[in-house]
PDB file of N, CA and C in Angstrom:
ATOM      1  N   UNK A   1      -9.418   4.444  30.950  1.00  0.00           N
ATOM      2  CA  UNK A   1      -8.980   5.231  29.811  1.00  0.00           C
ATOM      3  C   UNK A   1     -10.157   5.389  28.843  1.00  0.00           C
ATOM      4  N   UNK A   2     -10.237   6.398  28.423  1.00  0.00           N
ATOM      5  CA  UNK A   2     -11.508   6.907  27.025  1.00  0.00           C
ATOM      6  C   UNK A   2     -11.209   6.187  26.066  1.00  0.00           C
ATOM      7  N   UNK A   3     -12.443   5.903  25.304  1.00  0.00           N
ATOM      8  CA  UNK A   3     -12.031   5.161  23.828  1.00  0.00           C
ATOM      9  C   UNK A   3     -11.006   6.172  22.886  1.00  0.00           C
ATOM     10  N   UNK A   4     -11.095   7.593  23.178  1.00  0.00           N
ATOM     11  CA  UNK A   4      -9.882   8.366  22.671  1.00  0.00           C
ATOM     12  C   UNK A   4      -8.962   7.526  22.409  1.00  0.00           C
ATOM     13  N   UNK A   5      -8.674   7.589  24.120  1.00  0.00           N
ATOM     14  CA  UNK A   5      -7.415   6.930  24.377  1.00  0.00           C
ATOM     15  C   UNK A   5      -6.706   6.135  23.764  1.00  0.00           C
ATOM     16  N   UNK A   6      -7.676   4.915  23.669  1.00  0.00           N
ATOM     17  CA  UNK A   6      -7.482   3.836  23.618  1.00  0.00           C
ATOM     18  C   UNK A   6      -7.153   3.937  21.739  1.00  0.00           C
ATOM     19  N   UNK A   7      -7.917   4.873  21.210  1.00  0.00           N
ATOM     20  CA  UNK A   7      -7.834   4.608  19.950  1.00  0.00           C
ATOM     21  C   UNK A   7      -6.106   4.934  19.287  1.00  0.00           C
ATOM     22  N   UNK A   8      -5.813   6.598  20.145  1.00  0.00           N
ATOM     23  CA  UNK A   8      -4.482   6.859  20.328  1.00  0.00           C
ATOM     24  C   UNK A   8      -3.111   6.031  20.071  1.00  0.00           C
ATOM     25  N   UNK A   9      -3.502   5.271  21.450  1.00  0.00           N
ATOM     26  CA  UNK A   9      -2.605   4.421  21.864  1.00  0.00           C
ATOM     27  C   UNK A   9      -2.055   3.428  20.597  1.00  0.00           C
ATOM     28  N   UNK A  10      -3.428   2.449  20.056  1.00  0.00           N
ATOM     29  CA  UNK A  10      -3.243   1.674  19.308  1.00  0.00           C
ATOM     30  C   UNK A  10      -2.683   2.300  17.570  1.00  0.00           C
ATOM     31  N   UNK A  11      -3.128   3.563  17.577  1.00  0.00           N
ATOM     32  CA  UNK A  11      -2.734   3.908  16.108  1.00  0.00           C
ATOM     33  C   UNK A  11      -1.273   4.889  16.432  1.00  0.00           C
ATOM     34  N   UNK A  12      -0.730   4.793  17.117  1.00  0.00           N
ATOM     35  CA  UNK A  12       0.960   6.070  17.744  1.00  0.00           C
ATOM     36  C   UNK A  12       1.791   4.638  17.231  1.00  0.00           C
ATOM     37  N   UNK A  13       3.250   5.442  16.628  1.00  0.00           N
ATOM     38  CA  UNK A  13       4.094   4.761  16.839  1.00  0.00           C
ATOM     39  C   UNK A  13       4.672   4.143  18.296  1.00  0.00           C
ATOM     40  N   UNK A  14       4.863   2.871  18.210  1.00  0.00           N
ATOM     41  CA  UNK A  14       5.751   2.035  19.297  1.00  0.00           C
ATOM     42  C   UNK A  14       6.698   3.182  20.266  1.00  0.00           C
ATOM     43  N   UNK A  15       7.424   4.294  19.379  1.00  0.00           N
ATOM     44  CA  UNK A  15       8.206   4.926  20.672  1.00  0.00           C
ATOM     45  C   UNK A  15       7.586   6.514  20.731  1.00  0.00           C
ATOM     46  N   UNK A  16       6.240   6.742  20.518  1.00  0.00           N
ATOM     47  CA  UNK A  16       5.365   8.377  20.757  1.00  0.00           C
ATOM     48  C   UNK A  16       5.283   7.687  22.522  1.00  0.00           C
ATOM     49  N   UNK A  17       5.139   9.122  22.829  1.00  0.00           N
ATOM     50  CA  UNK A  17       4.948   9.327  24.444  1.00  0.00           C
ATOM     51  C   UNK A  17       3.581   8.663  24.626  1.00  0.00           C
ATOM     52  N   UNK A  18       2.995   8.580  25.840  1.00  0.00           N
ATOM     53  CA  UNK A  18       1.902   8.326  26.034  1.00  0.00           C
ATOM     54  C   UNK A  18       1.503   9.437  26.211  1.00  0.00           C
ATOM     55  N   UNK A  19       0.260   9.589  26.252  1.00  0.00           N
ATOM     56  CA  UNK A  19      -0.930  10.828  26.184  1.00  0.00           C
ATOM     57  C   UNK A  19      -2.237  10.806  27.846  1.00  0.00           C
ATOM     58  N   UNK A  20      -2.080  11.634  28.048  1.00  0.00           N
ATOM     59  CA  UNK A  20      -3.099  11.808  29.010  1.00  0.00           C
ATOM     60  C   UNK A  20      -4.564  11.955  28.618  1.00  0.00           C
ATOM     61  N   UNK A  21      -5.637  11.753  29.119  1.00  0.00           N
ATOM     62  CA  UNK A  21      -7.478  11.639  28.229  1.00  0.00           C
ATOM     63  C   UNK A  21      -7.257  13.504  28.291  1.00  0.00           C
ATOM     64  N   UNK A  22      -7.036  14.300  28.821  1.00  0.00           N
ATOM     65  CA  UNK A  22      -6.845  15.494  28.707  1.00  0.00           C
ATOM     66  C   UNK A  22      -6.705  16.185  27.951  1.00  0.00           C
ATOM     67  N   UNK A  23      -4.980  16.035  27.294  1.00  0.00           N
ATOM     68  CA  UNK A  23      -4.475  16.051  26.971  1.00  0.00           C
ATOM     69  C   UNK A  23      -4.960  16.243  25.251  1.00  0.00           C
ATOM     70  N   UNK A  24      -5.278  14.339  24.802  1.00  0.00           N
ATOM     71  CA  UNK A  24      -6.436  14.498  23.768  1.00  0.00           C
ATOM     72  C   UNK A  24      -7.331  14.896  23.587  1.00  0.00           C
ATOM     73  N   UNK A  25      -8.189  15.369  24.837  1.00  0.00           N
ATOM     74  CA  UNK A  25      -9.440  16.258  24.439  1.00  0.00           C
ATOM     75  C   UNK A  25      -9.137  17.992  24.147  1.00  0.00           C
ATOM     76  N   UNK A  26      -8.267  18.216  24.933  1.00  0.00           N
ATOM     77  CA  UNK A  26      -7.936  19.486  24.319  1.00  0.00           C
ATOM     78  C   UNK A  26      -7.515  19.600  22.782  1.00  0.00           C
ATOM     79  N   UNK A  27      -6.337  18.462  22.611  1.00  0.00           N
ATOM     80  CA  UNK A  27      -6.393  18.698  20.893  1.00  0.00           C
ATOM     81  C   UNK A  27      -7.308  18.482  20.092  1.00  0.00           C
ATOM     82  N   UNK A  28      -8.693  17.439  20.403  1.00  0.00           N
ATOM     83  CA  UNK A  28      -9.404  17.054  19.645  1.00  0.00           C
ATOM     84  C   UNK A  28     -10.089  18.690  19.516  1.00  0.00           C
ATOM     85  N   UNK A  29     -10.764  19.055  20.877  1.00  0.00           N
ATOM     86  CA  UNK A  29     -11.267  20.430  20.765  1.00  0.00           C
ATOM     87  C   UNK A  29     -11.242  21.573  20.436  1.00  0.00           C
ATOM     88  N   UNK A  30      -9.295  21.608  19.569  1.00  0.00           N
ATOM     89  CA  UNK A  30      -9.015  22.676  18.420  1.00  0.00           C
ATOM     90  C   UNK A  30      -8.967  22.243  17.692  1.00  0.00           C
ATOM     91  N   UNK A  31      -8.308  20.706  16.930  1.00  0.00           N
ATOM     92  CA  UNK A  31      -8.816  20.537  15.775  1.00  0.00           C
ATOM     93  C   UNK A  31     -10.584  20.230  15.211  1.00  0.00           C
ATOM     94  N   UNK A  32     -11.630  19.779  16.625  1.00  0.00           N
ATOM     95  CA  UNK A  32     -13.210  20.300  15.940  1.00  0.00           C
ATOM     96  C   UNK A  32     -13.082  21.520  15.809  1.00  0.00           C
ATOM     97  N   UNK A  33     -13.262  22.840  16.328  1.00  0.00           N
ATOM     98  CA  UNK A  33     -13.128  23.913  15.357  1.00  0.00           C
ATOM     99  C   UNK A  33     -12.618  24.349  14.379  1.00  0.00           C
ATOM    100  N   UNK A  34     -11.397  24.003  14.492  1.00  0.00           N
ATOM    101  CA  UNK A  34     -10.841  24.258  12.993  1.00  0.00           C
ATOM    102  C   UNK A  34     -11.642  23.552  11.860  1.00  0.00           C
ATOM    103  N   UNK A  35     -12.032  22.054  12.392  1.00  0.00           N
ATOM    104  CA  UNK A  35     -12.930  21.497  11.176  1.00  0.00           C
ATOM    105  C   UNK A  35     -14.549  21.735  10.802  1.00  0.00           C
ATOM    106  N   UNK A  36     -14.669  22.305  12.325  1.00  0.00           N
ATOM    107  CA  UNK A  36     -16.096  22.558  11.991  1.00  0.00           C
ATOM    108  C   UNK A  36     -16.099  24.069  11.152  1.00  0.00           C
ATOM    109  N   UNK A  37     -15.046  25.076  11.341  1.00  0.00           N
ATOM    110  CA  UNK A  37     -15.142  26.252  10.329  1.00  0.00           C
ATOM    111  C   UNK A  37     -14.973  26.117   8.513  1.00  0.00           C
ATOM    112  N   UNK A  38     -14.442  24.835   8.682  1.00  0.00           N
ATOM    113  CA  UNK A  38     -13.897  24.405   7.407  1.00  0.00           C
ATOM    114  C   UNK A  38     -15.362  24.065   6.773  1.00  0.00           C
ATOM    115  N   UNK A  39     -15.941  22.754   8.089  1.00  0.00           N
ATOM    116  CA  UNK A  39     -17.117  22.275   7.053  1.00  0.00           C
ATOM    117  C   UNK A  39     -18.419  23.742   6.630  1.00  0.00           C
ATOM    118  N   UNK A  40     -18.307  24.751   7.361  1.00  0.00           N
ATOM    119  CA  UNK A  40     -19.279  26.193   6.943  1.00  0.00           C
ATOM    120  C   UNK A  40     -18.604  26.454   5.227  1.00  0.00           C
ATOM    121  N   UNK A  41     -17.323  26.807   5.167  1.00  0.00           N
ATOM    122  CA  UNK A  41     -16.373  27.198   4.116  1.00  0.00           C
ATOM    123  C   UNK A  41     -17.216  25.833   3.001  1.00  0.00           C
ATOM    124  N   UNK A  42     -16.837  24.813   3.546  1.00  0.00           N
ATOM    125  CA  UNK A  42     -17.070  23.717   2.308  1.00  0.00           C
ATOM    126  C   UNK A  42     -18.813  24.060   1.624  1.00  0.00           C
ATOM    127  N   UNK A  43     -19.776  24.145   3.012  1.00  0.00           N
ATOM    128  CA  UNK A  43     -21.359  24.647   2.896  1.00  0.00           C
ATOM    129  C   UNK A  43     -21.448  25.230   1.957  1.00  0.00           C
ATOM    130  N   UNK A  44     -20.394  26.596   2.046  1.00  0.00           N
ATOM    131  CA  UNK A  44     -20.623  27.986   1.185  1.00  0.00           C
ATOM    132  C   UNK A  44     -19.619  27.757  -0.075  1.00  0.00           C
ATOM    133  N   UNK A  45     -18.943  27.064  -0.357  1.00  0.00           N
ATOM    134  CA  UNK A  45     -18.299  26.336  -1.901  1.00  0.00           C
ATOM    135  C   UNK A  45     -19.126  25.798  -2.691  1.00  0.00           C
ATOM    136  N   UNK A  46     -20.051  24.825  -1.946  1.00  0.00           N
ATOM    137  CA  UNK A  46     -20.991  23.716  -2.317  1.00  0.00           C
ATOM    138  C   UNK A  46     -22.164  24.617  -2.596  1.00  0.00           C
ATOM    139  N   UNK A  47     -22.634  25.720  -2.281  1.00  0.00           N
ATOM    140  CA  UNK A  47     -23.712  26.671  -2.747  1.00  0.00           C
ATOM    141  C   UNK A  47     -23.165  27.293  -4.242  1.00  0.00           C
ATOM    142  N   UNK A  48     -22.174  27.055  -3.950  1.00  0.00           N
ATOM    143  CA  UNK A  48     -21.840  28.196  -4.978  1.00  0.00           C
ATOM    144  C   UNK A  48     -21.035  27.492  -6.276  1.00  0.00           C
ATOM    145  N   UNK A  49     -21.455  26.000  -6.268  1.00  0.00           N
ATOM    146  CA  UNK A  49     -21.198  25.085  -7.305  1.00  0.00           C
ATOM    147  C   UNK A  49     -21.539  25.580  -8.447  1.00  0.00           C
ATOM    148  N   UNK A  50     -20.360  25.628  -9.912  1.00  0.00           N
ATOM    149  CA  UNK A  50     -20.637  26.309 -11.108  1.00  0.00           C
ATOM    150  C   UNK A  50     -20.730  24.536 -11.610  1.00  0.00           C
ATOM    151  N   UNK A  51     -21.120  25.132 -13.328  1.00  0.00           N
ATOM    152  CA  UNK A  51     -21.794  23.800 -14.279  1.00  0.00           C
ATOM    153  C   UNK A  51     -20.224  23.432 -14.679  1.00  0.00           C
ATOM    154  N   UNK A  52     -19.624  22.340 -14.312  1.00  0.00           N
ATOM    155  CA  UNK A  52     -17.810  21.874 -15.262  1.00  0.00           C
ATOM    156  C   UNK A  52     -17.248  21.931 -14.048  1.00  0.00           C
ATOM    157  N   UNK A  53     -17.321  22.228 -13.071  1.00  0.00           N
ATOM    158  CA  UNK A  53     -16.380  22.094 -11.969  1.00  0.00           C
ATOM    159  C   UNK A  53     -16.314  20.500 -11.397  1.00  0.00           C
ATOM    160  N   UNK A  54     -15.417  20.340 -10.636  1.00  0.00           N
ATOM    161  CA  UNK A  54     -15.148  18.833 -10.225  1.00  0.00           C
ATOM    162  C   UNK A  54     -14.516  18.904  -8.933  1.00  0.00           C
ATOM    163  N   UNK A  55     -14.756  17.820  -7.764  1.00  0.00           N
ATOM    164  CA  UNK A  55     -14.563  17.703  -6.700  1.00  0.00           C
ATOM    165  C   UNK A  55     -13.342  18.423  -5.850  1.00  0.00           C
ATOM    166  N   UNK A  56     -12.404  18.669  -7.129  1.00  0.00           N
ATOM    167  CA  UNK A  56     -10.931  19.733  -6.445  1.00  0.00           C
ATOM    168  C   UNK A  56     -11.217  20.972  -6.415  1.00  0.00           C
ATOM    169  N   UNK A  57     -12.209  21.103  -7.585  1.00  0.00           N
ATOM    170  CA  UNK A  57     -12.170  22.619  -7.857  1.00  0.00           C
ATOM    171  C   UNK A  57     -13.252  23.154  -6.309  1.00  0.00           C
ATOM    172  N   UNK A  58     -14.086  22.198  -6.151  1.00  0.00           N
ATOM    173  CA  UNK A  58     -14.953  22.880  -4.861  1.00  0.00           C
ATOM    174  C   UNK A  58     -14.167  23.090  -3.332  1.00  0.00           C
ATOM    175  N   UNK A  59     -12.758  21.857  -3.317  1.00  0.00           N
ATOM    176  CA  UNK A  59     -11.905  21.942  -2.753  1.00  0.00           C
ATOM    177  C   UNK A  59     -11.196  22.818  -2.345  1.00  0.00           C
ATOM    178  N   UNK A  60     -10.915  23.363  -3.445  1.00  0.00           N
ATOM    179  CA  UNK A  60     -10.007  24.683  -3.731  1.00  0.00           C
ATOM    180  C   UNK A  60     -10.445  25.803  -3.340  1.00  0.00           C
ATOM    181  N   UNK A  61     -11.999  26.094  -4.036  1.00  0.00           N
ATOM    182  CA  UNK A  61     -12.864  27.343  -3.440  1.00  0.00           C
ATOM    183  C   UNK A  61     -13.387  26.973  -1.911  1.00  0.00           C
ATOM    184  N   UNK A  62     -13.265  26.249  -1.191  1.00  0.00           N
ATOM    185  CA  UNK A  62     -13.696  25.962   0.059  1.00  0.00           C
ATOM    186  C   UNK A  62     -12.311  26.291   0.847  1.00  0.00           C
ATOM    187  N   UNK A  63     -10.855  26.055   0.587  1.00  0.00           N
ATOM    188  CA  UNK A  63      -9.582  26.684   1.028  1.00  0.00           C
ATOM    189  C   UNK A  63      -9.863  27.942   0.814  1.00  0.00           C
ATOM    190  N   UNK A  64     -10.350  28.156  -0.219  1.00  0.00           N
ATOM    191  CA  UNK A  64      -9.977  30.295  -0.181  1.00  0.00           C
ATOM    192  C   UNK A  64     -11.221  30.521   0.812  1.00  0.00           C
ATOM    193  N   UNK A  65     -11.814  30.012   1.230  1.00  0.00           N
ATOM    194  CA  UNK A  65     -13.208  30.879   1.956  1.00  0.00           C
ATOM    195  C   UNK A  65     -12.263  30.422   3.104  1.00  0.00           C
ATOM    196  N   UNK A  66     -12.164  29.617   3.551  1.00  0.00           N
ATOM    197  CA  UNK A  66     -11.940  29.192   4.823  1.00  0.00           C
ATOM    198  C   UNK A  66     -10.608  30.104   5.004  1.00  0.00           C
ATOM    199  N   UNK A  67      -9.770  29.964   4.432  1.00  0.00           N
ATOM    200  CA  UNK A  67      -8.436  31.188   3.908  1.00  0.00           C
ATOM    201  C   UNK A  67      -8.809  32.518   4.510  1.00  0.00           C
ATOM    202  N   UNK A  68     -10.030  33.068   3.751  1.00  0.00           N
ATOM    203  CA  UNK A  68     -10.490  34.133   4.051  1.00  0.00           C
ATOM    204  C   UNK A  68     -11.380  34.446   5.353  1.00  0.00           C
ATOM    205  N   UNK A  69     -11.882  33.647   5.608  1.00  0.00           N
ATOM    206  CA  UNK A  69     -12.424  34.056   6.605  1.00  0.00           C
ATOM    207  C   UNK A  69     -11.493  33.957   8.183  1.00  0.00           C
ATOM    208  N   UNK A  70     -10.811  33.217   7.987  1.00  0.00           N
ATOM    209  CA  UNK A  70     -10.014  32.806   8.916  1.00  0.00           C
ATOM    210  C   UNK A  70      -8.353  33.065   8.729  1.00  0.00           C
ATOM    211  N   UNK A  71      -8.051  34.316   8.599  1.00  0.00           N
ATOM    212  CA  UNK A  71      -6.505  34.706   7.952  1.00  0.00           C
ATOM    213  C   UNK A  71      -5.812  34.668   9.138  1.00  0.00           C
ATOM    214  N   UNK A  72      -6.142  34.706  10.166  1.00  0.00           N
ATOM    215  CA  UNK A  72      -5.309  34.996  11.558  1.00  0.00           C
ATOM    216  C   UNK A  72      -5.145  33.247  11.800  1.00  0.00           C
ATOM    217  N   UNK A  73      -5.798  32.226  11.643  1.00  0.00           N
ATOM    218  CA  UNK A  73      -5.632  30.953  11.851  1.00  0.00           C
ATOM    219  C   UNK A  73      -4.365  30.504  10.375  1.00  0.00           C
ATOM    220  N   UNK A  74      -4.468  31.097   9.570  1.00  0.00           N
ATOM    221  CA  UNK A  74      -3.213  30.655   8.611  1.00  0.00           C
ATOM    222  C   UNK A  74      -4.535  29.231   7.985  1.00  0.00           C
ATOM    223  N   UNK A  75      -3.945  28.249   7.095  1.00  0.00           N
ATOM    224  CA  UNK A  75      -4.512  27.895   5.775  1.00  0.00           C
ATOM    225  C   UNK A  75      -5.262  26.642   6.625  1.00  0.00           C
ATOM    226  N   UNK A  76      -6.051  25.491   6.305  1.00  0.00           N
ATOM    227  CA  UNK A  76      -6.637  24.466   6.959  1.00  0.00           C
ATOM    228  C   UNK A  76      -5.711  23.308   6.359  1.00  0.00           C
ATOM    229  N   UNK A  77      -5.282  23.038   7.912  1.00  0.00           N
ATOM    230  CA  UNK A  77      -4.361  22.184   8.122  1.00  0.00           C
ATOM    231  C   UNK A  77      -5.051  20.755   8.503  1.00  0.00           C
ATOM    232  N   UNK A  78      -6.136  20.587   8.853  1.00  0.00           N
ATOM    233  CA  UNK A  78      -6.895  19.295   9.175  1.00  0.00           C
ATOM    234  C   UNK A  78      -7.828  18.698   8.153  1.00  0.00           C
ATOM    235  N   UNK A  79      -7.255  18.695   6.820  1.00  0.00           N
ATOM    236  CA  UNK A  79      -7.984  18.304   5.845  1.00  0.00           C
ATOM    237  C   UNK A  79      -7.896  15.963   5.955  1.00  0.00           C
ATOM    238  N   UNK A  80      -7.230  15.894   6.539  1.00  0.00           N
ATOM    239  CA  UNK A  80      -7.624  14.038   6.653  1.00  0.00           C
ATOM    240  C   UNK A  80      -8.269  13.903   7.596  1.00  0.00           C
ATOM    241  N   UNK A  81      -8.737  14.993   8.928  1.00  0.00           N
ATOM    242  CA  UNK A  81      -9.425  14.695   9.803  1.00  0.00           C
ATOM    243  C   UNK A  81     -10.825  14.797   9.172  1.00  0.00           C
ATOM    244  N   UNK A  82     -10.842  15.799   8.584  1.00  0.00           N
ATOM    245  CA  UNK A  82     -12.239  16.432   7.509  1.00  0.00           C
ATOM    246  C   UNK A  82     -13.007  15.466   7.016  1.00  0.00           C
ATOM    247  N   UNK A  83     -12.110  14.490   6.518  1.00  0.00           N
ATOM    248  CA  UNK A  83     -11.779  13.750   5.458  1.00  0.00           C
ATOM    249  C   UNK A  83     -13.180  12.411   6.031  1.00  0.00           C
ATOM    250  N   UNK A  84     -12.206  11.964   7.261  1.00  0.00           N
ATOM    251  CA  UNK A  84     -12.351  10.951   8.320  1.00  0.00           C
ATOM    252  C   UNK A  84     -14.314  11.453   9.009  1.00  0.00           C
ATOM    253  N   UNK A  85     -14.032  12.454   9.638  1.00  0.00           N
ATOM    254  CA  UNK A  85     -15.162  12.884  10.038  1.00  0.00           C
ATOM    255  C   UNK A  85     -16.342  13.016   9.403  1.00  0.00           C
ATOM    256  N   UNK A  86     -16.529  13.837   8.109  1.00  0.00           N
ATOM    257  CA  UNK A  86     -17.508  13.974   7.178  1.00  0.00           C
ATOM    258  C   UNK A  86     -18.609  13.043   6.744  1.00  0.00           C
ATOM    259  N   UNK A  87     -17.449  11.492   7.136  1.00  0.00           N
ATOM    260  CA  UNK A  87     -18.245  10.557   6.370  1.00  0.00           C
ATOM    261  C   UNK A  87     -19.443   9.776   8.049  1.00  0.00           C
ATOM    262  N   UNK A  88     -19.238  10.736   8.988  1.00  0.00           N
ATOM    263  CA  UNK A  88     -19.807  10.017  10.381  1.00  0.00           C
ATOM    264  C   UNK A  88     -21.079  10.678  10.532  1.00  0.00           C
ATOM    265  N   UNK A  89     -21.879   9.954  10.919  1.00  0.00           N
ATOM    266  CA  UNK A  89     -23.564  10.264  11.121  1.00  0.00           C
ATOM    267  C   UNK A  89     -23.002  10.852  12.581  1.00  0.00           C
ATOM    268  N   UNK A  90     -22.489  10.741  13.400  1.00  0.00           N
ATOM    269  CA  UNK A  90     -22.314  11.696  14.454  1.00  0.00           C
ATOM    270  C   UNK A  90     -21.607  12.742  14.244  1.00  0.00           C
ATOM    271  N   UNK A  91     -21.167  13.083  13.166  1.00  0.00           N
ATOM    272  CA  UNK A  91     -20.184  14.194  13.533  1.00  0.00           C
ATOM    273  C   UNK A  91     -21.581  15.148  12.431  1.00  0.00           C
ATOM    274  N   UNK A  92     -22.125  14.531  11.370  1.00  0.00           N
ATOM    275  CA  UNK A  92     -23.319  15.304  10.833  1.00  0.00           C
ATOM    276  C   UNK A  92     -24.150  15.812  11.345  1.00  0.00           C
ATOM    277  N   UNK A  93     -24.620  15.306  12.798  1.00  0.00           N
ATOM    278  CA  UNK A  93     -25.879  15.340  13.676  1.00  0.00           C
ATOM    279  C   UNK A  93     -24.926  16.494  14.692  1.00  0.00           C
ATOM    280  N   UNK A  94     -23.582  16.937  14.771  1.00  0.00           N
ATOM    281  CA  UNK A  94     -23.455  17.574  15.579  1.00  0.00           C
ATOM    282  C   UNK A  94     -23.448  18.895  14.874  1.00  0.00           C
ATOM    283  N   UNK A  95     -22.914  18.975  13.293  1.00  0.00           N
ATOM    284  CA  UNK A  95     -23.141  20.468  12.648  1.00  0.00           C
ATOM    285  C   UNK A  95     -24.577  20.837  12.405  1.00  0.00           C
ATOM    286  N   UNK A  96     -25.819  19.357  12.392  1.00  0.00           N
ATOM    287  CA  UNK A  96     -26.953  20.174  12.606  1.00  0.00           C
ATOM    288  C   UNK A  96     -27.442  20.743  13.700  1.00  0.00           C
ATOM    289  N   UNK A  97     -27.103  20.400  14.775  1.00  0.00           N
ATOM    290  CA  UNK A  97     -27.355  20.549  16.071  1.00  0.00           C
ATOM    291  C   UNK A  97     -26.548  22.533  16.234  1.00  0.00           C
ATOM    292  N   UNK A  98     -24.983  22.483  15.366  1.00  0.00           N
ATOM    293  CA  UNK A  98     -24.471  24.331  15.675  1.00  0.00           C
ATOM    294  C   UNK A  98     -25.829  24.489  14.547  1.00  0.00           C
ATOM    295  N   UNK A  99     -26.501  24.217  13.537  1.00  0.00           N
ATOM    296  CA  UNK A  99     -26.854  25.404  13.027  1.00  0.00           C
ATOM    297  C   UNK A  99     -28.354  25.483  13.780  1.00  0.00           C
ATOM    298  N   UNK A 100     -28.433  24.757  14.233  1.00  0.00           N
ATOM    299  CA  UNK A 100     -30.121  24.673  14.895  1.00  0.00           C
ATOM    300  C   UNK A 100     -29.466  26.148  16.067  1.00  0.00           C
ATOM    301  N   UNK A 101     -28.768  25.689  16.482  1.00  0.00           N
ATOM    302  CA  UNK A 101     -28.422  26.879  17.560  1.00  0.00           C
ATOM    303  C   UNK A 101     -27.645  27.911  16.993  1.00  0.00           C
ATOM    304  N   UNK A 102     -27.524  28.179  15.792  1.00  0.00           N
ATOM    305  CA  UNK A 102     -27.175  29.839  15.216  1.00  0.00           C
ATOM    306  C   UNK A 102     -28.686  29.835  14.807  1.00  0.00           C
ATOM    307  N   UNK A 103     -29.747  29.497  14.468  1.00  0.00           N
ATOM    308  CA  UNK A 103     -30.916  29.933  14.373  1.00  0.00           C
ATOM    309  C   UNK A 103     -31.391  30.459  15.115  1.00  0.00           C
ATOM    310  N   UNK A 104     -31.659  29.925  15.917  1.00  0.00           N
ATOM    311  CA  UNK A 104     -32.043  30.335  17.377  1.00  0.00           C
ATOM    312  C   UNK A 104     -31.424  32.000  17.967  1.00  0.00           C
ATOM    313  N   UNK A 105     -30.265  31.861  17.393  1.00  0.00           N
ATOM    314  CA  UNK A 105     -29.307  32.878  17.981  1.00  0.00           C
ATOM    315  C   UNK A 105     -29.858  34.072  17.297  1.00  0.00           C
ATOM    316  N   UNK A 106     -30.518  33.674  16.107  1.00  0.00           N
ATOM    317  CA  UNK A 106     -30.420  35.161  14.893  1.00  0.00           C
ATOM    318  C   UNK A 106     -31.804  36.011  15.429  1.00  0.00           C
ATOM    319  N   UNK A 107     -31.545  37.141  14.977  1.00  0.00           N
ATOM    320  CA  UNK A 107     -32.779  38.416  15.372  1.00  0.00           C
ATOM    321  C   UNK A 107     -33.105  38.911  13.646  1.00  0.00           C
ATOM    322  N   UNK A 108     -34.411  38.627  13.602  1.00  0.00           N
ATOM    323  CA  UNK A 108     -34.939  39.138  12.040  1.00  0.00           C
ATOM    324  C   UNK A 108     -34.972  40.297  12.204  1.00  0.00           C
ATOM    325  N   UNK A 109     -35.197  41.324  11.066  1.00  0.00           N
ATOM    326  CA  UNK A 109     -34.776  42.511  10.515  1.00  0.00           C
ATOM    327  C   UNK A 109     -36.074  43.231  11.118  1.00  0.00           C
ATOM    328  N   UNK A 110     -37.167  42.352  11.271  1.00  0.00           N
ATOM    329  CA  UNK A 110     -38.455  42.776  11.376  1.00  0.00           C
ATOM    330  C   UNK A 110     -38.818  43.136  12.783  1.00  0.00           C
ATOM    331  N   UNK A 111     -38.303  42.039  13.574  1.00  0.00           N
ATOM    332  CA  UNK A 111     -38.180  42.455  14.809  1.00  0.00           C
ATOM    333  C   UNK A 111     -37.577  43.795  16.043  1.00  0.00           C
ATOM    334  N   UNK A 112     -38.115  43.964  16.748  1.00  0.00           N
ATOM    335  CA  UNK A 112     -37.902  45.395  17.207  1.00  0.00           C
ATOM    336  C   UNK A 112     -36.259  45.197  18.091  1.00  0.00           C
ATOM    337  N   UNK A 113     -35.666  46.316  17.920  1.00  0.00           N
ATOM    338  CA  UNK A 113     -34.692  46.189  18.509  1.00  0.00           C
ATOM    339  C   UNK A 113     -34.557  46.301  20.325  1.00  0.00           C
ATOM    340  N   UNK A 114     -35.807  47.103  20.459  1.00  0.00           N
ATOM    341  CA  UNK A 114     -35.770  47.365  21.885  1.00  0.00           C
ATOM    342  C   UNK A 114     -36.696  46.459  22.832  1.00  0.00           C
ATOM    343  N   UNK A 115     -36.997  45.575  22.504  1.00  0.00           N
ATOM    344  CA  UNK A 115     -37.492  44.176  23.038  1.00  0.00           C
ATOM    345  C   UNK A 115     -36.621  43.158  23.795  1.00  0.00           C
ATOM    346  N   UNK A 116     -35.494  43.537  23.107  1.00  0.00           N
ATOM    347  CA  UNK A 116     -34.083  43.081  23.761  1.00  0.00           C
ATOM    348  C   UNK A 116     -33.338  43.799  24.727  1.00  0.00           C
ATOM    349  N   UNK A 117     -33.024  43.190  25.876  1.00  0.00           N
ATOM    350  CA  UNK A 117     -32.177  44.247  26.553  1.00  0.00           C
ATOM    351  C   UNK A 117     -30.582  43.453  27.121  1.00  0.00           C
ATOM    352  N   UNK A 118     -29.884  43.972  27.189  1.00  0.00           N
ATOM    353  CA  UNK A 118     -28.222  43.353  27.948  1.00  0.00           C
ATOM    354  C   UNK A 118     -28.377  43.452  28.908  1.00  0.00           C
TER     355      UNK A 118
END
């Protein structure tokens, strides 16, 4: 069994079903996106920090971005996973690791378009 698992197991109530390693990786693997879109939303709150605001208020403007950008997903529902995760040197090293690879991904303005082909 995965340390998932295992972690599962020990934190479920006495009468929750048991869970397959599957099973949990698929949910873990929609709730990381959902949290990793959240932590971009929180990025772009935290840029946009005014002078008197306080830790709810960046809260709040990080729900409306994430709100907005994501209206077909409905409001962010994984805010204790957020919570939990944020504070992990692995889960930090993995949002530097997406933006190292949206860098990579981007084409400057300067660059020719027909250098590229599909």
């Amino acid at each position: 069994m995965t340390n998932i698992g295992k972690l599962w197991l020990l934190s479920r109530p006495d009468h929750g079903p048991a869970r397959l390693a599957k099973q949990l990786k698929d949910r873990f693997g929609r709730i990381k996106k959902r949290v990793t879109w959240f932590c971009a939303a929180w990025k772009e709150a935290n840029s946009l920090w005014a002078s008197g605001e306080n830790d709810v208020d960046l809260m709040k403007r990080a729900e409306q971005i994430y709100e907005n950008d994501h209206k077909i997903d409905g409001p962010f529902m994984f805010k204790h996973f957020w919570e939990v995760l944020r504070k992990e040197p692995k889960w930090d090293a993995y949002l530097q690791h997406l933006e190292l690879e949206l860098d990579k991904r981007k084409i400057s303005d300067d660059e020719d378009v027909d250098k590229f082909s599909l």
